[in-house]
C-alpha atoms as a PDB file:
ATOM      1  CA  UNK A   1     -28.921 -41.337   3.351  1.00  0.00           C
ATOM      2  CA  UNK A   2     -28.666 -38.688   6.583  1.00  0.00           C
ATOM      3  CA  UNK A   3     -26.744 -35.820   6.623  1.00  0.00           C
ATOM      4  CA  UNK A   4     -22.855 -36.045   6.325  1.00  0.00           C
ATOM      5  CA  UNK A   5     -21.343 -35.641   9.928  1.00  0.00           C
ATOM      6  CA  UNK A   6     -18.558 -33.698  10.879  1.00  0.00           C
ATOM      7  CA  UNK A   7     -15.709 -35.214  12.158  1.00  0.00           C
ATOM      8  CA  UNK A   8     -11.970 -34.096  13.062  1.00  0.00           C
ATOM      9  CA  UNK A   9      -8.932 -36.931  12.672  1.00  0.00           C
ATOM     10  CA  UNK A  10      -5.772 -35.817  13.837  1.00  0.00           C
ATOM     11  CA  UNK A  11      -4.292 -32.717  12.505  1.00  0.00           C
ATOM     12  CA  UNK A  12      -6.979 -32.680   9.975  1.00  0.00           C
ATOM     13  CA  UNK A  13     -10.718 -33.147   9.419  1.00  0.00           C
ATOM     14  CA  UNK A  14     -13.045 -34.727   7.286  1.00  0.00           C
ATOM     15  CA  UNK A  15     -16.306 -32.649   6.558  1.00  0.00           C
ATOM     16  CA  UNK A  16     -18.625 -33.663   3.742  1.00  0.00           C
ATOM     17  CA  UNK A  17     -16.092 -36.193   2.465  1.00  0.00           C
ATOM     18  CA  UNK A  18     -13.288 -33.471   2.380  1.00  0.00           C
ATOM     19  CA  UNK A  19      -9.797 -34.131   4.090  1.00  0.00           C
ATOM     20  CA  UNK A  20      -7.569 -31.253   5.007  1.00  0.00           C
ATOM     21  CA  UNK A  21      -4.461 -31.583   5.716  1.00  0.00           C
ATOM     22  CA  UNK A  22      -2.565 -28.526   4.024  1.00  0.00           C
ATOM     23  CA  UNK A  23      -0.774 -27.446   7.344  1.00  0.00           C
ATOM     24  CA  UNK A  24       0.853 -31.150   7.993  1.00  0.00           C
ATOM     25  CA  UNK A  25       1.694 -31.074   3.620  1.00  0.00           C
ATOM     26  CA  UNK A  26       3.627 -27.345   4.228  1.00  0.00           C
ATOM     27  CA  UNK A  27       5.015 -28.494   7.273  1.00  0.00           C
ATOM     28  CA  UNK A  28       6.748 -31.936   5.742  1.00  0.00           C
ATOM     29  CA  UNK A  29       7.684 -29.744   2.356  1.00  0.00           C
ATOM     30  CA  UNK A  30       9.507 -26.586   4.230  1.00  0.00           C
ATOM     31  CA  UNK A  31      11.537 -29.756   6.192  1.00  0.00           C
ATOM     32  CA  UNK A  32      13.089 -30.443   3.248  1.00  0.00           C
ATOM     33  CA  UNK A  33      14.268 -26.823   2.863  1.00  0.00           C
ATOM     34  CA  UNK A  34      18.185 -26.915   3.375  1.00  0.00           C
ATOM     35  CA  UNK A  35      17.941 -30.268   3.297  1.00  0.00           C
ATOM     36  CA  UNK A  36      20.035 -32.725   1.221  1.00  0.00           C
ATOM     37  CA  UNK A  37      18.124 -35.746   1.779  1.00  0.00           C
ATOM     38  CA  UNK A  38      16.661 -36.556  -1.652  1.00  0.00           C
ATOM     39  CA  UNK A  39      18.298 -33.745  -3.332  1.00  0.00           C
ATOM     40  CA  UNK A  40      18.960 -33.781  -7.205  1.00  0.00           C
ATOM     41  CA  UNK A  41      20.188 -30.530  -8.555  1.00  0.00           C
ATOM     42  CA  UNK A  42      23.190 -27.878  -7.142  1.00  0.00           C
ATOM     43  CA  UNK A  43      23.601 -24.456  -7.197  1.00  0.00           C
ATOM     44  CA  UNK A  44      26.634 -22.557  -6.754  1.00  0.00           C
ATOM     45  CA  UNK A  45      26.311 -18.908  -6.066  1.00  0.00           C
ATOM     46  CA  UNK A  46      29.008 -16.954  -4.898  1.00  0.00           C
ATOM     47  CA  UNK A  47      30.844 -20.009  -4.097  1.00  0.00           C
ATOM     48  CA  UNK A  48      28.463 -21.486  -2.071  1.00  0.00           C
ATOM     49  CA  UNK A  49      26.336 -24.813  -2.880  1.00  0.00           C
ATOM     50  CA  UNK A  50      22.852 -24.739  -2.393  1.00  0.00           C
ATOM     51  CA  UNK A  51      21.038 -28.724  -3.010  1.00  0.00           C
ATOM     52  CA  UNK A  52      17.834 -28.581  -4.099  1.00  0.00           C
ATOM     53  CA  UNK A  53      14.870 -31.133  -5.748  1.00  0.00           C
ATOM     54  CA  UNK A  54      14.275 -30.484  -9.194  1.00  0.00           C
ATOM     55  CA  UNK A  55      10.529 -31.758  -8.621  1.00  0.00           C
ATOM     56  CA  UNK A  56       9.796 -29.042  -6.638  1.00  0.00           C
ATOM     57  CA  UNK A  57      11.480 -26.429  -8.184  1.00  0.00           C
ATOM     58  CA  UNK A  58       9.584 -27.723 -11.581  1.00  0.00           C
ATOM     59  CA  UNK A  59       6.282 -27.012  -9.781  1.00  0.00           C
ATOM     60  CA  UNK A  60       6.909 -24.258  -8.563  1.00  0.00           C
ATOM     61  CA  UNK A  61       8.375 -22.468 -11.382  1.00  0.00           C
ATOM     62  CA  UNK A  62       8.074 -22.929 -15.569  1.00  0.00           C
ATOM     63  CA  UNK A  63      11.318 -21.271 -15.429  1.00  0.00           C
ATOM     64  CA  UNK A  64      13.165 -24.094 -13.166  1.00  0.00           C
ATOM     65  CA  UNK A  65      10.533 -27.238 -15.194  1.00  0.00           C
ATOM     66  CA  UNK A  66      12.116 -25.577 -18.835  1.00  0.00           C
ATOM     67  CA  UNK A  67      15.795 -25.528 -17.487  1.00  0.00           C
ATOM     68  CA  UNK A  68      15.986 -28.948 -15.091  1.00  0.00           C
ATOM     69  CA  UNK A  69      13.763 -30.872 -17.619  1.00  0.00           C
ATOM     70  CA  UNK A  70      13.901 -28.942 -20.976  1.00  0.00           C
ATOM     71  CA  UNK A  71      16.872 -31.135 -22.539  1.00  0.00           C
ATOM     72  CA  UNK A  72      19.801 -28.740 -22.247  1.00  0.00           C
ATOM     73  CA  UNK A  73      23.050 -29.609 -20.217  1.00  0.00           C
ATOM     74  CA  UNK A  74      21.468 -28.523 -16.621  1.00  0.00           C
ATOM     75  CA  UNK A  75      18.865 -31.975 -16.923  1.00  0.00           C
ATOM     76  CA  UNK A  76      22.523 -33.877 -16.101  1.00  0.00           C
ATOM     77  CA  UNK A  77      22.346 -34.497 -12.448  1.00  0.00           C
ATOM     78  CA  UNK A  78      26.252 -34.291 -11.903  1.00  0.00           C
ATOM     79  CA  UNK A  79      26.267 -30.923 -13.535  1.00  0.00           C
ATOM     80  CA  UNK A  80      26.250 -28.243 -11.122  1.00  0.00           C
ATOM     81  CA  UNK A  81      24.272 -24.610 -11.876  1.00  0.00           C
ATOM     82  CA  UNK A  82      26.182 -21.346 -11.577  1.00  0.00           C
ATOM     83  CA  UNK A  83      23.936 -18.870 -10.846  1.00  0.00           C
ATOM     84  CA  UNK A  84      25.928 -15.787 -11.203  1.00  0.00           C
ATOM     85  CA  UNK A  85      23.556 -12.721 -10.966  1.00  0.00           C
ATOM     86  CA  UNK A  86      22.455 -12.758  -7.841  1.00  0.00           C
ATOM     87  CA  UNK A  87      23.742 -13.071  -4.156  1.00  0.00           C
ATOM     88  CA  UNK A  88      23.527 -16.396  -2.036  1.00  0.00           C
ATOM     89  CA  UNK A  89      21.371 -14.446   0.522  1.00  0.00           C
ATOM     90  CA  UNK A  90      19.181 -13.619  -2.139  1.00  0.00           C
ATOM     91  CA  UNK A  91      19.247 -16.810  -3.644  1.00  0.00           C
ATOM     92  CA  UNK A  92      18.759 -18.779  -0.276  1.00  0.00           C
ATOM     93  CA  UNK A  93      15.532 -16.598   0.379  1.00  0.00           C
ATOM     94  CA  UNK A  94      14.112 -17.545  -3.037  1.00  0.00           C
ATOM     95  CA  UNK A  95      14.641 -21.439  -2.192  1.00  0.00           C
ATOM     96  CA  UNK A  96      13.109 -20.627   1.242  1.00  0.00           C
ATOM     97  CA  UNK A  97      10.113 -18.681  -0.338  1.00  0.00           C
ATOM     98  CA  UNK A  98      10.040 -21.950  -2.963  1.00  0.00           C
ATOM     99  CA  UNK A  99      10.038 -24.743  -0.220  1.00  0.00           C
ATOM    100  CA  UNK A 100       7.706 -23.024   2.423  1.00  0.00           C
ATOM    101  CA  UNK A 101       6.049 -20.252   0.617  1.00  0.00           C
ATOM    102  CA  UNK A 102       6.758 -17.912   3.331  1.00  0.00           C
ATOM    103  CA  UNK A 103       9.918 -14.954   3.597  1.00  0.00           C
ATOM    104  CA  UNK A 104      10.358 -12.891   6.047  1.00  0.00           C
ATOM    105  CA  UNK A 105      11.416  -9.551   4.551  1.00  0.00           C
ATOM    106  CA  UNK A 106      12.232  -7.636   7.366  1.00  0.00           C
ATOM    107  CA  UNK A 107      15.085  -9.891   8.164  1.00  0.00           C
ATOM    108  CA  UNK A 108      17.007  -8.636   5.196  1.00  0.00           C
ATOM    109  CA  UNK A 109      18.367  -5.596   3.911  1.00  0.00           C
ATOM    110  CA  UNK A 110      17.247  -3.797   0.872  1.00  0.00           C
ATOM    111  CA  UNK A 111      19.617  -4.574  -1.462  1.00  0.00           C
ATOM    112  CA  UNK A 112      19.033  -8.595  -0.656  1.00  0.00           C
ATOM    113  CA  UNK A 113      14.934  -7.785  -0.720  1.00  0.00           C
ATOM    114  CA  UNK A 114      15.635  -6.061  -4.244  1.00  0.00           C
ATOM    115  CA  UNK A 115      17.686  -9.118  -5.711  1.00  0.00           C
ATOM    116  CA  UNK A 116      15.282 -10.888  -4.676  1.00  0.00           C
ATOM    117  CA  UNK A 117      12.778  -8.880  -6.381  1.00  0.00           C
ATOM    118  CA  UNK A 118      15.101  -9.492  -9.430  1.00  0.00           C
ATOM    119  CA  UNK A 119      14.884 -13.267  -8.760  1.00  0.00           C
ATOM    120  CA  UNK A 120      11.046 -13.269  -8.619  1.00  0.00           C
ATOM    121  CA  UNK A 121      11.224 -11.554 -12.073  1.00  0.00           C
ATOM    122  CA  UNK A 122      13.757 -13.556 -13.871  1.00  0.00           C
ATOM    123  CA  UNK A 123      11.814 -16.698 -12.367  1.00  0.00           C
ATOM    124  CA  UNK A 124       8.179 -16.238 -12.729  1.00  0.00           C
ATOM    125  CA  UNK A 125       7.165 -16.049  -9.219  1.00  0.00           C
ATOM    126  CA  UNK A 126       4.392 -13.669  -9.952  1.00  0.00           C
ATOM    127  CA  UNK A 127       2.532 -13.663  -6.301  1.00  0.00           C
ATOM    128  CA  UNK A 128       6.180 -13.519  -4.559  1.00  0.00           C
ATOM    129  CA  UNK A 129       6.885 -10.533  -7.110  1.00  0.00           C
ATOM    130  CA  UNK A 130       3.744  -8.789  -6.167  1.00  0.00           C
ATOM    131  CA  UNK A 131       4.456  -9.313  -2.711  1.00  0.00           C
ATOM    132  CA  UNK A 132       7.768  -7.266  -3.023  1.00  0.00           C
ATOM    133  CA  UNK A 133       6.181  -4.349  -4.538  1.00  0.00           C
ATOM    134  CA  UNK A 134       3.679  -3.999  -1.924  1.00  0.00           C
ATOM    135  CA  UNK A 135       6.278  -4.282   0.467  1.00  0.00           C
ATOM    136  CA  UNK A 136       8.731  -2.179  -1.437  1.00  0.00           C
ATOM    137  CA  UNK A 137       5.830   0.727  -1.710  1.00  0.00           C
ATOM    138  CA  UNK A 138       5.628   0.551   1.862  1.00  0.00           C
ATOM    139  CA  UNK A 139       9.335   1.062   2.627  1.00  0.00           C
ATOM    140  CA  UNK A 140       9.604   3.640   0.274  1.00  0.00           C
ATOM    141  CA  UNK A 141      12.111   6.588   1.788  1.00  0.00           C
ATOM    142  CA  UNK A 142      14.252   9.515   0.311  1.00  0.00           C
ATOM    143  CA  UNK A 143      17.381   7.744   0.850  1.00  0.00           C
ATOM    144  CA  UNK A 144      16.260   4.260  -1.288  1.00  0.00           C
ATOM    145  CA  UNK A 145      13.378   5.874  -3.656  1.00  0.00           C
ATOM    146  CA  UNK A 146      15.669   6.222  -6.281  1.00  0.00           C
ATOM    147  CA  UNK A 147      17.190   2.618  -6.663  1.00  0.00           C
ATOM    148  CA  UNK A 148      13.522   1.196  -6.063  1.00  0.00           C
ATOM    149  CA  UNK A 149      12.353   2.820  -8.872  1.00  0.00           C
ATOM    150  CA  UNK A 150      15.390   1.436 -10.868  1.00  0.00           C
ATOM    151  CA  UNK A 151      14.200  -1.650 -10.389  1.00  0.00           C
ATOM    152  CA  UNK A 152      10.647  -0.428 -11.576  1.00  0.00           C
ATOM    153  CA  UNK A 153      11.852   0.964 -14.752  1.00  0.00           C
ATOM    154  CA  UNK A 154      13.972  -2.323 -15.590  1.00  0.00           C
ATOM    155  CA  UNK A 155      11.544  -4.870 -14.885  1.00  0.00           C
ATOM    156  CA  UNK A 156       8.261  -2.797 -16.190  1.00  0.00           C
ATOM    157  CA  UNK A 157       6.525  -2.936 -13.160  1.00  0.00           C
ATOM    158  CA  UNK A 158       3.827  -0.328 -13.374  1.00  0.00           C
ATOM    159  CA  UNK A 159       2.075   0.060 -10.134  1.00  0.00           C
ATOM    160  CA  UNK A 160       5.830   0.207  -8.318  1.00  0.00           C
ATOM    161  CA  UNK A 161       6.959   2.719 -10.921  1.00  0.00           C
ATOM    162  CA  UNK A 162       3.522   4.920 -10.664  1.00  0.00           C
ATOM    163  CA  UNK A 163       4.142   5.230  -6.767  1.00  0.00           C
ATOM    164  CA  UNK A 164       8.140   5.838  -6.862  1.00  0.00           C
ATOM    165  CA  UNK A 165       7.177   8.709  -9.251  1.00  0.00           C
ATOM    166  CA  UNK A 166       4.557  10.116  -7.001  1.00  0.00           C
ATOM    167  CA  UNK A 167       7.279  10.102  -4.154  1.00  0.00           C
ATOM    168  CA  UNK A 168       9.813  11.568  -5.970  1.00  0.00           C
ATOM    169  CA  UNK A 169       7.704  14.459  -7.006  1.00  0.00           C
ATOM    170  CA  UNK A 170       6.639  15.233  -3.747  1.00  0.00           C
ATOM    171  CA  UNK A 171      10.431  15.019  -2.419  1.00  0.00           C
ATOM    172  CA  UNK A 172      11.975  16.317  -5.590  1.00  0.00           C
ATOM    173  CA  UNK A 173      14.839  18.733  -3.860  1.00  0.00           C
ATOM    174  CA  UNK A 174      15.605  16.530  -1.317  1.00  0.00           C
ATOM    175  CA  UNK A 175      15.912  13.353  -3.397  1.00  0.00           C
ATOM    176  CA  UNK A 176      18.268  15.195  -6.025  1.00  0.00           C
ATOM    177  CA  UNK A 177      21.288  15.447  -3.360  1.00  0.00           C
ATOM    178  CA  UNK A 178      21.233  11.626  -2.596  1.00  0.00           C
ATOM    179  CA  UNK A 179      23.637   8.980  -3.384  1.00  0.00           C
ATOM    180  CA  UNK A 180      20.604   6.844  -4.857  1.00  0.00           C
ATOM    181  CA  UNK A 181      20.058   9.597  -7.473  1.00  0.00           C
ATOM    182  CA  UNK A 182      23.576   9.683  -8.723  1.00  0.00           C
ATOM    183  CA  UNK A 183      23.626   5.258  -9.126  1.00  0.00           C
ATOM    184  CA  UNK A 184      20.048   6.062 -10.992  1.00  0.00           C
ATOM    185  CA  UNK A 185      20.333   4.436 -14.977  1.00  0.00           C
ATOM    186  CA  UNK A 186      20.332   6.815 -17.962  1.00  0.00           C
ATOM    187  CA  UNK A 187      16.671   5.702 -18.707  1.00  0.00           C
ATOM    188  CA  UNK A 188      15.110   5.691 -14.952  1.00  0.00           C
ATOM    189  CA  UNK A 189      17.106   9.532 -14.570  1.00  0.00           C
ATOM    190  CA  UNK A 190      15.453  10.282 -17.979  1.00  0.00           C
ATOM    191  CA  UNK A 191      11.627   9.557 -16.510  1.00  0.00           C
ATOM    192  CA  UNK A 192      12.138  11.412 -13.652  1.00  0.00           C
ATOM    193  CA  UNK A 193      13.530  14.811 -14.678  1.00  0.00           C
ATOM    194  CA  UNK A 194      12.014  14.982 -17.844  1.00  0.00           C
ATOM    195  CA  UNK A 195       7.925  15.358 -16.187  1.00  0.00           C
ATOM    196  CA  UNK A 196       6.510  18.554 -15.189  1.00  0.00           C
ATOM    197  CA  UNK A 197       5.238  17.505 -11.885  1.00  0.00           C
ATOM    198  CA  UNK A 198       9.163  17.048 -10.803  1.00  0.00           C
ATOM    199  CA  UNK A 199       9.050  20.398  -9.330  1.00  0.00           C
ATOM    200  CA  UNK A 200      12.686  21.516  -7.709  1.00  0.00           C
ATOM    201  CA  UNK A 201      14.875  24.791  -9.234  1.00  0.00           C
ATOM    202  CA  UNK A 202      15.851  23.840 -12.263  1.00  0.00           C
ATOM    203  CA  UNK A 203      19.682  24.783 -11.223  1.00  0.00           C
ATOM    204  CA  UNK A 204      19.599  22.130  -8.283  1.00  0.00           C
ATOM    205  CA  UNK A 205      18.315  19.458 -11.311  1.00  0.00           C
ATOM    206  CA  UNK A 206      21.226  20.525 -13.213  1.00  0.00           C
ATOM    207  CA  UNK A 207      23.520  20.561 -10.766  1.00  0.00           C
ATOM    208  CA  UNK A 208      22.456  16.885 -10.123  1.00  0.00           C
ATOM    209  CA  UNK A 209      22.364  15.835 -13.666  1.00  0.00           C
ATOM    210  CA  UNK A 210      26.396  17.592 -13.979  1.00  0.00           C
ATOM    211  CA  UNK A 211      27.034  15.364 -10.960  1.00  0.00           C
ATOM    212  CA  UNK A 212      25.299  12.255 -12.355  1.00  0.00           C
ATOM    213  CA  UNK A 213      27.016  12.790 -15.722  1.00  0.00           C
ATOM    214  CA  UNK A 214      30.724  13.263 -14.172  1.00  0.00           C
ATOM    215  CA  UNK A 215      30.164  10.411 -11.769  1.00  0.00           C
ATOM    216  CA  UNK A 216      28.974   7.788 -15.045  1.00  0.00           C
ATOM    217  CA  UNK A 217      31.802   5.246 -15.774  1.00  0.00           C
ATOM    218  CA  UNK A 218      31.248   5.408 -19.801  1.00  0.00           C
ATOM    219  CA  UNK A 219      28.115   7.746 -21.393  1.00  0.00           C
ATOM    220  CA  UNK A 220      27.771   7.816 -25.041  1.00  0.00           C
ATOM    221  CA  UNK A 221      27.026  11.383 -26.833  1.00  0.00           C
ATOM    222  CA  UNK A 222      23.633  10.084 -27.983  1.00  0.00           C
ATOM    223  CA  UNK A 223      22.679   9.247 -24.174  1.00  0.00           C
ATOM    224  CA  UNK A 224      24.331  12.770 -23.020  1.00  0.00           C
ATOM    225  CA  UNK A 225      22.685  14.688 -25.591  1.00  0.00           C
ATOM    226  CA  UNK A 226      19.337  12.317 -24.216  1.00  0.00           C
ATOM    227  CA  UNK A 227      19.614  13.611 -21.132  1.00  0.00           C
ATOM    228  CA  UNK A 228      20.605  17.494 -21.822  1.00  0.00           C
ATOM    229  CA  UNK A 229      17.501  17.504 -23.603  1.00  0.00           C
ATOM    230  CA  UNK A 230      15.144  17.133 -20.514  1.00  0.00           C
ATOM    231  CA  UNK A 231      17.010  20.127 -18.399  1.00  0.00           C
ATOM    232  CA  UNK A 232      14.712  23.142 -19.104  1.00  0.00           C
ATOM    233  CA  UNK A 233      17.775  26.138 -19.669  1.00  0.00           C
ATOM    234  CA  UNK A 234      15.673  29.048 -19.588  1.00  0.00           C
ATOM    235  CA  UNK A 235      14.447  28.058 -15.559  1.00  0.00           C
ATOM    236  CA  UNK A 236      17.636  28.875 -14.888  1.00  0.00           C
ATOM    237  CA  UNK A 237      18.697  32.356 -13.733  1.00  0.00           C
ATOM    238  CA  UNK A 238      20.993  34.127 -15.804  1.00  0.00           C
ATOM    239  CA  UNK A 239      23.793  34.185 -13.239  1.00  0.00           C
ATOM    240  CA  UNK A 240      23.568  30.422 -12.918  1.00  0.00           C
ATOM    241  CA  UNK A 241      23.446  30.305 -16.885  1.00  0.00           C
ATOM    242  CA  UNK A 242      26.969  32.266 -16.656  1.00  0.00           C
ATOM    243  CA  UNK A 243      28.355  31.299 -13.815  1.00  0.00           C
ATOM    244  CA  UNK A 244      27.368  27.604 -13.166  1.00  0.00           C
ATOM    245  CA  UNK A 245      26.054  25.824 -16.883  1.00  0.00           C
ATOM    246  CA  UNK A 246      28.042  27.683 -19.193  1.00  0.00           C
ATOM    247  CA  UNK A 247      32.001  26.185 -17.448  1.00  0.00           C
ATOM    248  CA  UNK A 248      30.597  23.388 -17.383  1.00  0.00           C
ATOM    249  CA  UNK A 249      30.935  22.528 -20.973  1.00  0.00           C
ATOM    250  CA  UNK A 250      28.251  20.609 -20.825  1.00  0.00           C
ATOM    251  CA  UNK A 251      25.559  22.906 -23.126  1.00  0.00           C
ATOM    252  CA  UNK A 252      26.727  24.571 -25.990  1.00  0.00           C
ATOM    253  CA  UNK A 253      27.296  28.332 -26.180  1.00  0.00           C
ATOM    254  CA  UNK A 254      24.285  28.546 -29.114  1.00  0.00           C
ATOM    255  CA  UNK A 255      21.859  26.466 -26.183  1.00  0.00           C
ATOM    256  CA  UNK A 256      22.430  28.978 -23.622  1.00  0.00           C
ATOM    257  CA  UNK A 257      21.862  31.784 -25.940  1.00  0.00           C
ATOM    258  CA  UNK A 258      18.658  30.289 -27.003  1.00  0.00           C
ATOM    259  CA  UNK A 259      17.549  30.253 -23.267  1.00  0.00           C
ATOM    260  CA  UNK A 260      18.831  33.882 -22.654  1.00  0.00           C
ATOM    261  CA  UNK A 261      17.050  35.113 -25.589  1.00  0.00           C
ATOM    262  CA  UNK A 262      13.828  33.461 -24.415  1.00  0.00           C
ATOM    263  CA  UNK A 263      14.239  34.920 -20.935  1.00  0.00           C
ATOM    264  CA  UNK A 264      15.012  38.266 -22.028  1.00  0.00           C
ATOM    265  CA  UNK A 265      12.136  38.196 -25.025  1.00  0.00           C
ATOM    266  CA  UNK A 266       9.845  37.118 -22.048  1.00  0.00           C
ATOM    267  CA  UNK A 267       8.302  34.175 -24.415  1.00  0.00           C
ATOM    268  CA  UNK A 268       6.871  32.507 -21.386  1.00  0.00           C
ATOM    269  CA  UNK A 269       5.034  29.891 -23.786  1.00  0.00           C
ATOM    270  CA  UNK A 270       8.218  28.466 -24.300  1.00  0.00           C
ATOM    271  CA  UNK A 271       9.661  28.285 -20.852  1.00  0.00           C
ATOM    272  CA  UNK A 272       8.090  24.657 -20.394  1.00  0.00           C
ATOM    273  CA  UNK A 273       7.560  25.632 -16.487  1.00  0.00           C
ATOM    274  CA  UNK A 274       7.202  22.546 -14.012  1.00  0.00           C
ATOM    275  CA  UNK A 275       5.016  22.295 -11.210  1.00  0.00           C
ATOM    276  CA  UNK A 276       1.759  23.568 -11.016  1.00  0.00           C
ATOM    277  CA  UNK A 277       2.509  26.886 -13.532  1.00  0.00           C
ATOM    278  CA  UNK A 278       3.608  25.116 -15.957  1.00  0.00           C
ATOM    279  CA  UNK A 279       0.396  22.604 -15.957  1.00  0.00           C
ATOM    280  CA  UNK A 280      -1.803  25.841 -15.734  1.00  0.00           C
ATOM    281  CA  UNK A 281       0.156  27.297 -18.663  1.00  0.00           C
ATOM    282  CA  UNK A 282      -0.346  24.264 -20.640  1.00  0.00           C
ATOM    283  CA  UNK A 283      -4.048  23.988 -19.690  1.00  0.00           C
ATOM    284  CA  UNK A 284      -5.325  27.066 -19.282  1.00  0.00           C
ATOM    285  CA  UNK A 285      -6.178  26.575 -15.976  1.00  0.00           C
ATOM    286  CA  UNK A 286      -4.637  25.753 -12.395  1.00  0.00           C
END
């Protein structure tokens, strides 16, 4: 037998026996996108309905094939799913990204591009969540740093949380006056102000964590006294330690003597310096 020829058909081509026609298949699947021919399964979000194919969201996602097929009351095709922590935008993208395999990020805002971040998590659209961080890492900016790396902390995603970090210690003043610092959760504050390499005046980090504390809703003492722990008292200038920690109520009188008497003794092993002195200190070397 001779050699297999080439030979294009239509929108596709046949080379070596092999038919290709992934471009017409996306094309016909993203039709049925908003759609509600066929459809099997609704969603309500926010009060809106959102008709989808179970099919599709079952091979798409182990999450969708466990709760449309898995035996439980959503397998009842008049039974319609509340989804009720998210937003529809979010939750319209997701269906987009599911039916097409395409989202264009730029055409929402951050909060929609981190629910749907959350989404991707909750879901099991790994690529689609690895496609957010990249594009997260690339927005990253003093004024949203903080709440990205929220999201980092809560859903344990490393590479996001490594580069958030590395942003915030290169912009550690100006990030501690933002809104986004003050909305930060106890654990995400916790893992920024507690490293060395977060290198701002430790008076501006306690002024921030006062604010962040006063602005909390509910904090329990074991989370305050969490917290407290990772401000380094003796940084702070005896003036401030007077003048700005002590009405604040927020050490006790015994803590701030501690720090004064380690100021005034000049035991500079325990002064737990950030930035590059206190690495140096710890090291031996700069």
């Amino acid at each position: 037998m001779g050699d297999s020829p080439n030979i294009r058909l239509g929108n596709g081509h046949i080379s070596a026996g092999e038919i290709d026609h992934v471009e017409l298949l996306s094309s016909q699947t993203s039709a049925l996108y908003r759609s509600q021919e066929f459809t099997d399964v609704t969603f309500v979000v926010e009060g809106s309905k959102f008709f989808a194919h179970r099919v599709i969201l079952a091979a798409r996602s182990d999450y969708f094939r466990a709760l449309l097929y898995g035996g439980m009351r959503e397998t009842n095709p008049a039974t319609e799913i509340e989804i009720k922590d998210t937003t529809g935008q979010a939750f319209d993208a997701l269906l987009k990204y599911v039916y097409t395999g395409k989202v264009f990020l730029c055409d929402y805002k951050e909060d929609t591009v981190l629910e749907l971040l959350s989404l991707a998590h909750k879901y099991g659209f790994l690529a689609l969540e690895s496609a957010l961080q990249g594009y997260l890492k690339a927005i990253l900016s003093i004024k949203n740093v903080c709440v990205i790396f929220d999201a980092a902390v809560l859903y344990q995603m490393g590479d996001l949380y490594t580069t958030c970090l590395s942003f915030l210690d290169r912009n550690a003043v100006e990030v501690l006056s933002t809104d986004g610092f003050l909305c930060l959760t106890k654990s995400a504050l916790i893992e920024i102000i507690k490293r060395d390499s977060f290198c701002a005046p430790e008076n501006q980090i306690f002024r921030a964590v006062r604010e962040w504390v006063e602005s909390a809703e509910e904090i329990s003492e074991a989370d305050l006294k969490d917290i407290l722990e990772k401000v380094r008292l003796p940084l702070i200038s005896l003036h401030d330690l007077f003048n700005i920690v002590r009405p604040s109520e927020l050490f006790s009188a015994d803590a701030i003597l501690d720090a004064i008497r380690i100021k005034t003794e000049s035991r500079v092993n325990e002064m737990n310096f950030r930035g590059h002195l206190g690495k140096s200190l710890k090291t031996g070397g700069f």
